[in-house]
Protein backbone atom coordinates (compact mmCIF):
# COMPACT_ATOMS: atom_id res chain seq x y z
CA UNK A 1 -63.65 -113.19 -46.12
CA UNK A 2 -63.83 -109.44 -47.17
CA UNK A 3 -61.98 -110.44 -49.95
CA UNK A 4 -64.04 -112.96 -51.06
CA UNK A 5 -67.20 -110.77 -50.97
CA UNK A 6 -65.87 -107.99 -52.87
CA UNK A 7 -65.16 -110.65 -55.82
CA UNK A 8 -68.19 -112.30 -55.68
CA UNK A 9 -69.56 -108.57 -56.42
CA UNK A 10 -66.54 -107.79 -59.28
CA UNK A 11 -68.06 -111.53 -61.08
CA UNK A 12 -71.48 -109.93 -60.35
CA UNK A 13 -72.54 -112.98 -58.00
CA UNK A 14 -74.58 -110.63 -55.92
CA UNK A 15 -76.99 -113.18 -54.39
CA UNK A 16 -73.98 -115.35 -53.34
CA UNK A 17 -72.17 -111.52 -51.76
CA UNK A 18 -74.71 -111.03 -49.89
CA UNK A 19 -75.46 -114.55 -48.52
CA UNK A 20 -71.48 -114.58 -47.14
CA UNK A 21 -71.97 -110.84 -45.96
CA UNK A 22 -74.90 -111.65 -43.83
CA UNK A 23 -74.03 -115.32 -42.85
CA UNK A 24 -70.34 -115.03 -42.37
CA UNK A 25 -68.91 -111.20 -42.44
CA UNK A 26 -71.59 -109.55 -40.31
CA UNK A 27 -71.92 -111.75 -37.23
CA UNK A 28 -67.85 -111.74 -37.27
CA UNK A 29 -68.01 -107.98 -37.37
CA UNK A 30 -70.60 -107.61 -34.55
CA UNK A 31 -68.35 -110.63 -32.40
CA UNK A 32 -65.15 -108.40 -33.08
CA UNK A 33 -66.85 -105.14 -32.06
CA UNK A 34 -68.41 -106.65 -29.13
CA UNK A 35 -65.26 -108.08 -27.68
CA UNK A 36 -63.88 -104.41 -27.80
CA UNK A 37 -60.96 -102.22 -28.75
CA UNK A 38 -62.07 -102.49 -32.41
CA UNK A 39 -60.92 -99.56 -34.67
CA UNK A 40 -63.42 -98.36 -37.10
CA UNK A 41 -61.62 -96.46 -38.73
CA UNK A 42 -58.69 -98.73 -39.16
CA UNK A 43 -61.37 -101.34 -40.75
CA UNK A 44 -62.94 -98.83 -43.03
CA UNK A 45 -59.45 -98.26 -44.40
CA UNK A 46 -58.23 -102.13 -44.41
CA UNK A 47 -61.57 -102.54 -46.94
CA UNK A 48 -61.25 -100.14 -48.36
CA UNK A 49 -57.42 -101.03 -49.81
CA UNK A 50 -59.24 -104.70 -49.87
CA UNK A 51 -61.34 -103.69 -52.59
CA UNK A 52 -58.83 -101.50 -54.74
CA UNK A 53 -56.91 -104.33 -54.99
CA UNK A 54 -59.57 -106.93 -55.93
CA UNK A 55 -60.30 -103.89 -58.30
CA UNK A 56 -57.00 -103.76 -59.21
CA UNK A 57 -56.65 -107.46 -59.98
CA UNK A 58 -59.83 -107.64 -62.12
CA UNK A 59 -58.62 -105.22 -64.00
CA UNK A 60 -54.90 -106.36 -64.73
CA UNK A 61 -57.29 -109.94 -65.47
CA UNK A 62 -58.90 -108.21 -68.07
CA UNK A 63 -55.66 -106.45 -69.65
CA UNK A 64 -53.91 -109.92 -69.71
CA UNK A 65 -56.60 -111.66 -71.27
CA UNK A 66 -56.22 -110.85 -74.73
CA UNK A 67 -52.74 -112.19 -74.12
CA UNK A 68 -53.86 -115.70 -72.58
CA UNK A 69 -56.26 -115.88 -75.28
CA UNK A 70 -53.44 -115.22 -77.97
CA UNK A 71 -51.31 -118.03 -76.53
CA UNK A 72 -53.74 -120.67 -76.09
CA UNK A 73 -55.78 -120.39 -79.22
CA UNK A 74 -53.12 -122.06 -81.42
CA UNK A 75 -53.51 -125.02 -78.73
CA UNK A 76 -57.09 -125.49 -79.20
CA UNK A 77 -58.55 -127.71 -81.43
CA UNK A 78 -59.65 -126.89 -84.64
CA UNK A 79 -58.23 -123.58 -84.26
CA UNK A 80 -61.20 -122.34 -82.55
CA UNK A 81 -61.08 -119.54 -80.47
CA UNK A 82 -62.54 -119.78 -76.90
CA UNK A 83 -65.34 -117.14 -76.05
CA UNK A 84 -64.63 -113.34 -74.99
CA UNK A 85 -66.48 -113.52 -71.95
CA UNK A 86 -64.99 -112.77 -68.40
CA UNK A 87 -63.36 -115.94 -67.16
CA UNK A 88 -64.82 -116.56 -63.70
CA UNK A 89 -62.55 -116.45 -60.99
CA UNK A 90 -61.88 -120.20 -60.52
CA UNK A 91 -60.82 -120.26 -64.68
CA UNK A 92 -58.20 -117.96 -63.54
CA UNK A 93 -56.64 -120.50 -61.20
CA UNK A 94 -56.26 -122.90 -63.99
CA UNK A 95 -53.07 -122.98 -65.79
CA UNK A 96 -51.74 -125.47 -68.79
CA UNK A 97 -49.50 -128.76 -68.06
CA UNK A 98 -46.11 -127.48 -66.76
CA UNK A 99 -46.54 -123.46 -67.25
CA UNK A 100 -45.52 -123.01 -63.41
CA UNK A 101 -47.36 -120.17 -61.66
CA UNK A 102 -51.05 -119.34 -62.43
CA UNK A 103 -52.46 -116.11 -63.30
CA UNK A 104 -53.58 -115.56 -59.59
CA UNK A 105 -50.29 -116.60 -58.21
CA UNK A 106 -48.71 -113.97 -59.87
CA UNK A 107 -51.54 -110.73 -59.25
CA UNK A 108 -51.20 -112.22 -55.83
CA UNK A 109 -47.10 -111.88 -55.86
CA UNK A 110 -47.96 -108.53 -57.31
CA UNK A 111 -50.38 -107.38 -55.02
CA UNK A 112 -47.26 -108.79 -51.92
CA UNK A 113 -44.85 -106.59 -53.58
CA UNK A 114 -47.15 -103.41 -53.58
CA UNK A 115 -47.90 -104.12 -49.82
CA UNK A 116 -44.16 -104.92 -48.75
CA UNK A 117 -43.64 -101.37 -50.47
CA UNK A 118 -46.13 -99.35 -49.01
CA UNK A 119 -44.86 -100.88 -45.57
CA UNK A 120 -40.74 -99.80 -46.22
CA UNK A 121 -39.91 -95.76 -45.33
């Protein structure tokens, strides 16, 4: 859910943020502390890695784009080339006939691997 919020804010969907902070995130938080032994400081930290990597993805997003956009204009029709703007987050999950793994499959592989690492001595 934290997750989700933070990229709502990275797609600057601020109205839609805050509606799932104070519908959905808050009254979980206030449940959670309420039913005791809740670490603050263990959740500041767990959101605080939540957003670097939501940061973290956005930004490898933008660095592969150029790339995506290389390989698919040749497909289009016409040979016209499809608008510079940030894809929204559901355009990342879309992927061409029988290329496999989409673009948020593999930042989320990526983001598994960092974690497994961090985890390991």
């Amino acid at each position: 859910m934290y997750r989700r919020i933070c990229l709502l804010r990275a797609q600057s969907r601020l109205i839609e943020a805050d509606h799932v902070d104070a519908a959905e995130w808050s009254p979980l938080l206030v449940s959670l502390r309420e039913a005791g032994g809740f670490d603050e400081d263990r959740f500041r930290a767990l959101c605080v890695a939540e957003q670097e990597r939501v940061n973290n993805a956005v930004l490898m997003a933008e660095l592969i784009k150029p790339l995506i956009l290389a390989t698919l204009t040749p497909m289009l029709p016409n040979d016209s080339a499809p608008p510079l703007s940030p894809l929204p987050a559901n355009d990342l999950r879309r992927t061409p006939p029988g290329s496999g793994l989409s673009i948020a499959d593999l930042l989320d592989g990526m983001l598994a691997q960092e974690h497994a690492s961090h985890r390991d001595p």
